[in-house]
N, C-alpha and C. Protein backbone atom coordinates (compact mmCIF):
# COMPACT_ATOMS: atom_id res chain seq x y z
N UNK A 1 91.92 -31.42 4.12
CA UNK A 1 91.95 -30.62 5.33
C UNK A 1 92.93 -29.47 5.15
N UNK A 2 92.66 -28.19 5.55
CA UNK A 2 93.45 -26.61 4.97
C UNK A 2 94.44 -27.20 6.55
N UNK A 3 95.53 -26.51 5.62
CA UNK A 3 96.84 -26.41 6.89
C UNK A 3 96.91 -25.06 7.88
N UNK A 4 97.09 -25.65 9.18
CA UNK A 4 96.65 -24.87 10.00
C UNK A 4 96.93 -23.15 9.44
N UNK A 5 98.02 -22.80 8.70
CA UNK A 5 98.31 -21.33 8.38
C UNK A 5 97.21 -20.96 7.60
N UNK A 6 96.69 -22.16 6.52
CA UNK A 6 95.11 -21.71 5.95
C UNK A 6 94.17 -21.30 7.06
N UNK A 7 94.02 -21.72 7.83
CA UNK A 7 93.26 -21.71 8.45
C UNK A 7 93.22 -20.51 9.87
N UNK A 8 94.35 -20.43 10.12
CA UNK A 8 94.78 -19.01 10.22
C UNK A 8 94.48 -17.61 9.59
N UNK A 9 94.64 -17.81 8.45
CA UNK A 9 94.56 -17.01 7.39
C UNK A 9 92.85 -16.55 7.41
N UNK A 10 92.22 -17.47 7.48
CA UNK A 10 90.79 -17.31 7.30
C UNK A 10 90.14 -16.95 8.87
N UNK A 11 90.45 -17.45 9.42
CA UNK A 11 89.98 -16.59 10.46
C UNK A 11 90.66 -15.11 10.55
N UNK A 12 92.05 -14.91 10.32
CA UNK A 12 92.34 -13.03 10.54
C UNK A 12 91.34 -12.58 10.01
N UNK A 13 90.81 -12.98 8.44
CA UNK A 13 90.42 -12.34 7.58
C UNK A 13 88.56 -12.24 8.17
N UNK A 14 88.39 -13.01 8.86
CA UNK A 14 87.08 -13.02 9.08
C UNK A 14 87.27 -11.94 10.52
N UNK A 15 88.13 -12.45 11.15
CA UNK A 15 88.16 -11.19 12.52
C UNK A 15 88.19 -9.13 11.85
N UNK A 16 88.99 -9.63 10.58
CA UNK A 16 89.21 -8.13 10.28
C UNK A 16 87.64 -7.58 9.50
N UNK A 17 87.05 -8.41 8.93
CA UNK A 17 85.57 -8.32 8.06
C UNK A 17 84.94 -7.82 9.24
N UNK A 18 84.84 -8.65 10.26
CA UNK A 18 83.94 -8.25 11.20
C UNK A 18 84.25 -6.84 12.00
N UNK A 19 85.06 -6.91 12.08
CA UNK A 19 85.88 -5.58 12.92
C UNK A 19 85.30 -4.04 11.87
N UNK A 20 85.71 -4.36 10.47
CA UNK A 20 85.17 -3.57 9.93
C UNK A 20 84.00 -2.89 9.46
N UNK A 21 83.28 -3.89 9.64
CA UNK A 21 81.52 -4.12 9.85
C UNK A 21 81.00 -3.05 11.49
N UNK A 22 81.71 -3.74 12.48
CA UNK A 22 81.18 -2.84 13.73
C UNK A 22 81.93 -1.09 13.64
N UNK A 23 82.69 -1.07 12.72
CA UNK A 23 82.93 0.49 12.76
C UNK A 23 81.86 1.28 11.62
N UNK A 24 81.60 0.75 11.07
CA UNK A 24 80.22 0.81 10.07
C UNK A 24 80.13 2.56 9.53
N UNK A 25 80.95 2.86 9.48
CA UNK A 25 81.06 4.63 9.04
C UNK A 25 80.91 4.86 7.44
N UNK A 26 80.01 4.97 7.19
CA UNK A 26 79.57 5.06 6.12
C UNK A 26 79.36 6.84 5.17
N UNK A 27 79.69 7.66 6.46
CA UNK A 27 79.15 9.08 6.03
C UNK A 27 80.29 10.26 6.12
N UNK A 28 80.15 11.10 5.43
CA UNK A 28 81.66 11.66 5.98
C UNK A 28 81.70 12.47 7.39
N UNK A 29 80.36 12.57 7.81
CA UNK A 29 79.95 13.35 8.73
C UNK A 29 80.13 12.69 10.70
N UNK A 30 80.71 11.14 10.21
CA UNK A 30 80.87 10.11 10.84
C UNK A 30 82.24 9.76 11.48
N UNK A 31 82.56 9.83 12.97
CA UNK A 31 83.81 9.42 13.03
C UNK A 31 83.55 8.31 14.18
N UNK A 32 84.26 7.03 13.91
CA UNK A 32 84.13 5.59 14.87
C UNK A 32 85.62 5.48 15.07
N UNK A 33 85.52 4.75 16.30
CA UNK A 33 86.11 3.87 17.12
C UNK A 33 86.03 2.86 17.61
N UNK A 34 86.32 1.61 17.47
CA UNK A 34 85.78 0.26 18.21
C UNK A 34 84.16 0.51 17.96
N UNK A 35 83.10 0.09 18.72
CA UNK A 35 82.41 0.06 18.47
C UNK A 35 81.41 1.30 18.88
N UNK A 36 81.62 2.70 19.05
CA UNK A 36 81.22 3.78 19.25
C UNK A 36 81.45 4.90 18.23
N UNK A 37 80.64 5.46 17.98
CA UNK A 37 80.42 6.46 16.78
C UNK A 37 80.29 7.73 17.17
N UNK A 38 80.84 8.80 16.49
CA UNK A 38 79.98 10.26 16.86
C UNK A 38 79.87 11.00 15.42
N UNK A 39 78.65 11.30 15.19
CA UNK A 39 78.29 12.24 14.05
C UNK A 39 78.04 13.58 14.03
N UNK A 40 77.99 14.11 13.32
CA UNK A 40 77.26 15.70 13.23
C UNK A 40 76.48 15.73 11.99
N UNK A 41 74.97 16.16 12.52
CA UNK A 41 73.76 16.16 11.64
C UNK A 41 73.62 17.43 11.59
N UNK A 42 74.12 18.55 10.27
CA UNK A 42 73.66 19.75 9.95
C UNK A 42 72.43 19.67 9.20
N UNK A 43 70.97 20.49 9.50
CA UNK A 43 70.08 20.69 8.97
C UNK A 43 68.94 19.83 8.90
N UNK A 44 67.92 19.96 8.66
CA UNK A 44 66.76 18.76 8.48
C UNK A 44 67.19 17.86 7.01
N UNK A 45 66.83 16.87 7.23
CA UNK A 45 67.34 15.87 6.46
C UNK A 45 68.81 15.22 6.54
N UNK A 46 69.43 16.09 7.36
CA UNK A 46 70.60 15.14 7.15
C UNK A 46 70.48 13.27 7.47
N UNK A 47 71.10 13.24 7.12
CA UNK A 47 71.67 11.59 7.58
C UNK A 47 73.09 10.91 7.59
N UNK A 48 73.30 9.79 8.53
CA UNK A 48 74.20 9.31 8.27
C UNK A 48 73.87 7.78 8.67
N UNK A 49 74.77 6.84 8.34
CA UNK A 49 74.83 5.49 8.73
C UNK A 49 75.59 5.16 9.79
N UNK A 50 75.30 4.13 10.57
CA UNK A 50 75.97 4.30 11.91
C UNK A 50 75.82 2.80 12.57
N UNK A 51 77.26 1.61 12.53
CA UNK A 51 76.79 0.71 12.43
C UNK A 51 76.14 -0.06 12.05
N UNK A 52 75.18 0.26 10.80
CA UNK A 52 74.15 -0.83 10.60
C UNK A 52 73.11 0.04 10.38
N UNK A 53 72.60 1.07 11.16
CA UNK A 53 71.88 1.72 11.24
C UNK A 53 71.97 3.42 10.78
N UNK A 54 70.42 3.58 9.80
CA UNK A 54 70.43 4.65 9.75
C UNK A 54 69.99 5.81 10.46
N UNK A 55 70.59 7.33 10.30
CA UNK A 55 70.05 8.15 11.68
C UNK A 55 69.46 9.33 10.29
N UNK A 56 68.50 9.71 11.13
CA UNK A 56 68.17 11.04 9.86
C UNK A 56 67.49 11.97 10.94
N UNK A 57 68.54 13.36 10.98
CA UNK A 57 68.09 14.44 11.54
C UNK A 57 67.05 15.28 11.02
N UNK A 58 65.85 15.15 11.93
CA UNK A 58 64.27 15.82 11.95
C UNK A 58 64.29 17.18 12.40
N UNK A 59 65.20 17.86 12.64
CA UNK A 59 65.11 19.02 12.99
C UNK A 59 65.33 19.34 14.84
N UNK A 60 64.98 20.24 15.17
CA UNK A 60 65.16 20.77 16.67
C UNK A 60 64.11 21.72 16.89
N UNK A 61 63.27 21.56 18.43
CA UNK A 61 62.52 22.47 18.89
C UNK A 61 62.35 22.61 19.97
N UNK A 62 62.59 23.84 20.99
CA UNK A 62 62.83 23.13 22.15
C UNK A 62 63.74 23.09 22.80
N UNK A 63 64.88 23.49 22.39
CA UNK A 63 66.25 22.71 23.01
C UNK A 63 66.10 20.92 22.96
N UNK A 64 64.85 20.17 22.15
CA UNK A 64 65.56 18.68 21.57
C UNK A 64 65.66 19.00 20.39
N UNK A 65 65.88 17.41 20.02
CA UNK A 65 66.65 17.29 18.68
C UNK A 65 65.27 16.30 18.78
N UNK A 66 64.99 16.11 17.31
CA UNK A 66 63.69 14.85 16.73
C UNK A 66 64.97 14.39 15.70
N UNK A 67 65.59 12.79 15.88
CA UNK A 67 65.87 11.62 15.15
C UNK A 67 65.48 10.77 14.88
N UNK A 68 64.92 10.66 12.94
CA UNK A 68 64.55 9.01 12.99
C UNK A 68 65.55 8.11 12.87
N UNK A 69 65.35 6.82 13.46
CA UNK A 69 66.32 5.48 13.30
C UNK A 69 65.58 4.69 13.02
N UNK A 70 65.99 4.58 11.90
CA UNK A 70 65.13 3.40 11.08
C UNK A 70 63.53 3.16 10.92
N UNK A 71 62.70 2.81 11.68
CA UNK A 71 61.40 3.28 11.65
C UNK A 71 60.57 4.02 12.27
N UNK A 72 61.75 4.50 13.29
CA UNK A 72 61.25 5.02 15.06
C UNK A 72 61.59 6.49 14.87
N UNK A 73 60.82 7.04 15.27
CA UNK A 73 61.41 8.82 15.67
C UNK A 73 61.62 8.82 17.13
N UNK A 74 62.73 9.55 17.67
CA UNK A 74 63.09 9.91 19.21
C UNK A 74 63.66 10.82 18.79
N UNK A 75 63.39 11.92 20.42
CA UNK A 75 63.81 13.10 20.72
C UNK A 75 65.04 12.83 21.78
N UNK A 76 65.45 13.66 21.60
CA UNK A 76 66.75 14.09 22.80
C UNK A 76 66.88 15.69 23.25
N UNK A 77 66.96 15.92 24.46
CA UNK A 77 67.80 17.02 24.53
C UNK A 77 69.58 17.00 24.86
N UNK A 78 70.33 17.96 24.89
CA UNK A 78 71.45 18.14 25.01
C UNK A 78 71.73 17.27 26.56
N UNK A 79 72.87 16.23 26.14
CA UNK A 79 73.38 15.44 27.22
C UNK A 79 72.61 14.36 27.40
N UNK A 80 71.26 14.35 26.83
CA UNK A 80 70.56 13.40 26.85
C UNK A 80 70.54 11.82 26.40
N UNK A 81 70.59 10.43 27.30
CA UNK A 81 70.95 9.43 26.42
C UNK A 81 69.56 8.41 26.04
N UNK A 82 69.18 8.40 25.31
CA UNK A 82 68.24 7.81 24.98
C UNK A 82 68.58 6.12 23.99
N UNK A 83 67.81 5.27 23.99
CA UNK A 83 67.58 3.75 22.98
C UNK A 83 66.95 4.14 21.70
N UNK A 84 67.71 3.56 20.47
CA UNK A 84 66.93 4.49 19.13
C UNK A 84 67.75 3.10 18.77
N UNK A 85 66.21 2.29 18.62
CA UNK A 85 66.59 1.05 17.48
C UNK A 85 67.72 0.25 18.50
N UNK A 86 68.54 -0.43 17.82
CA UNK A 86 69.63 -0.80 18.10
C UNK A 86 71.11 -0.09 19.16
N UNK A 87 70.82 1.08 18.85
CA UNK A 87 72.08 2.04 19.39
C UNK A 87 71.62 2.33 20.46
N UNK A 88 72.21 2.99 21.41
CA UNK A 88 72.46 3.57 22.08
C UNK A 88 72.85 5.27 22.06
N UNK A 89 72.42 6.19 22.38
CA UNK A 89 72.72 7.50 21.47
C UNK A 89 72.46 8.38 22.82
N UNK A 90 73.96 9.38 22.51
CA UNK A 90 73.45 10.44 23.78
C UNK A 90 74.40 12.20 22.50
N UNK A 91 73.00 12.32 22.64
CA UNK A 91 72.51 14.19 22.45
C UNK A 91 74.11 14.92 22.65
N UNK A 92 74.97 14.83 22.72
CA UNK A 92 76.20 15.93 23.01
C UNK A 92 75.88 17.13 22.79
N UNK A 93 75.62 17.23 21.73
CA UNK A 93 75.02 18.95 21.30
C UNK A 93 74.05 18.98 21.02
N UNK A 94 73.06 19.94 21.27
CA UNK A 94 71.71 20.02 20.41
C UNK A 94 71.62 21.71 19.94
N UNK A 95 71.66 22.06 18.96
CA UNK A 95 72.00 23.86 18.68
C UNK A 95 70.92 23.66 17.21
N UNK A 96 70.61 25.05 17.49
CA UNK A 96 69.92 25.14 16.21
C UNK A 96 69.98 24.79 14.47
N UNK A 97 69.65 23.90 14.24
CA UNK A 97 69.42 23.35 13.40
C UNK A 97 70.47 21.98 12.80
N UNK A 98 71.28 21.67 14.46
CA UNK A 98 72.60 21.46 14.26
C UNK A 98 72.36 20.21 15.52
N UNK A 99 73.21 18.93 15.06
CA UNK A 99 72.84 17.78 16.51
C UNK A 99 74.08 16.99 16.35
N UNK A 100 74.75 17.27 17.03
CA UNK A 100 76.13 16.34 17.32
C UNK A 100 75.73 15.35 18.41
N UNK A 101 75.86 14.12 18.20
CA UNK A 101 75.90 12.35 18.64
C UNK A 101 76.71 11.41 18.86
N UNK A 102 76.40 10.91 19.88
CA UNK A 102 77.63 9.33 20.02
C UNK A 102 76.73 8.31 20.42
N UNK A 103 77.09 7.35 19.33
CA UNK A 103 76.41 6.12 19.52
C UNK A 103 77.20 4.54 19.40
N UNK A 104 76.66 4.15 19.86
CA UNK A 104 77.18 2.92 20.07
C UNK A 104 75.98 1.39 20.40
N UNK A 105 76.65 -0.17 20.13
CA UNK A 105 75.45 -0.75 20.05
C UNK A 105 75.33 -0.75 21.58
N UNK A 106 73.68 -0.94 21.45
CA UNK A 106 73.48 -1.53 22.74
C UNK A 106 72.62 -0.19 23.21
């Protein structure tokens, strides 16, 4: 049987794994907090990772933005909060050829 400080030990380490998992920033284009993200997608094709999930900027027409997440395409316009996959995602900016985002789960 591990002594309780083992056992201590293994749970911090599992609280900090996980902790680091929900900030999930994978891109440089990516800045998190707890469990909320905001990116900036310059150009068609960009992408970034975001929690778990990938986002890949489709371009803008319109005043929206077209994002795929993962297998789904959704539009947004500016201020707009829309469900994409897993996240939660609202439009902050939408400018030509240019889509700043905050997402978070849920």
């Amino acid at each position: 049987m591990a002594s309780p400080h083992a056992r201590a030990a293994r749970i911090a380490g599992g609280l900090l794994a996980g902790a680091l998992a929900l900030t999930g920033c994978s891109s440089d284009n990516v800045s998190c907090s707890g469990t909320s993200c905001t990116a900036t997608l310059n150009g068609d094709g960009a992408s970034a990772e975001i929690l778990g999930t990938k986002l890949e900027f489709a371009g803008t027409k319109d005043g929206r933005a077209t994002l795929g997440v993962g297998d789904a395409s959704v539009s947004c316009a500016e201020g707009e909060r829309i469900s994409a996959g897993p996240l939660s995602v609202t439009c902050t900016k939408v400018g030509d050829g240019t889509l700043e985002l905050t997402a978070s789960l849920g």
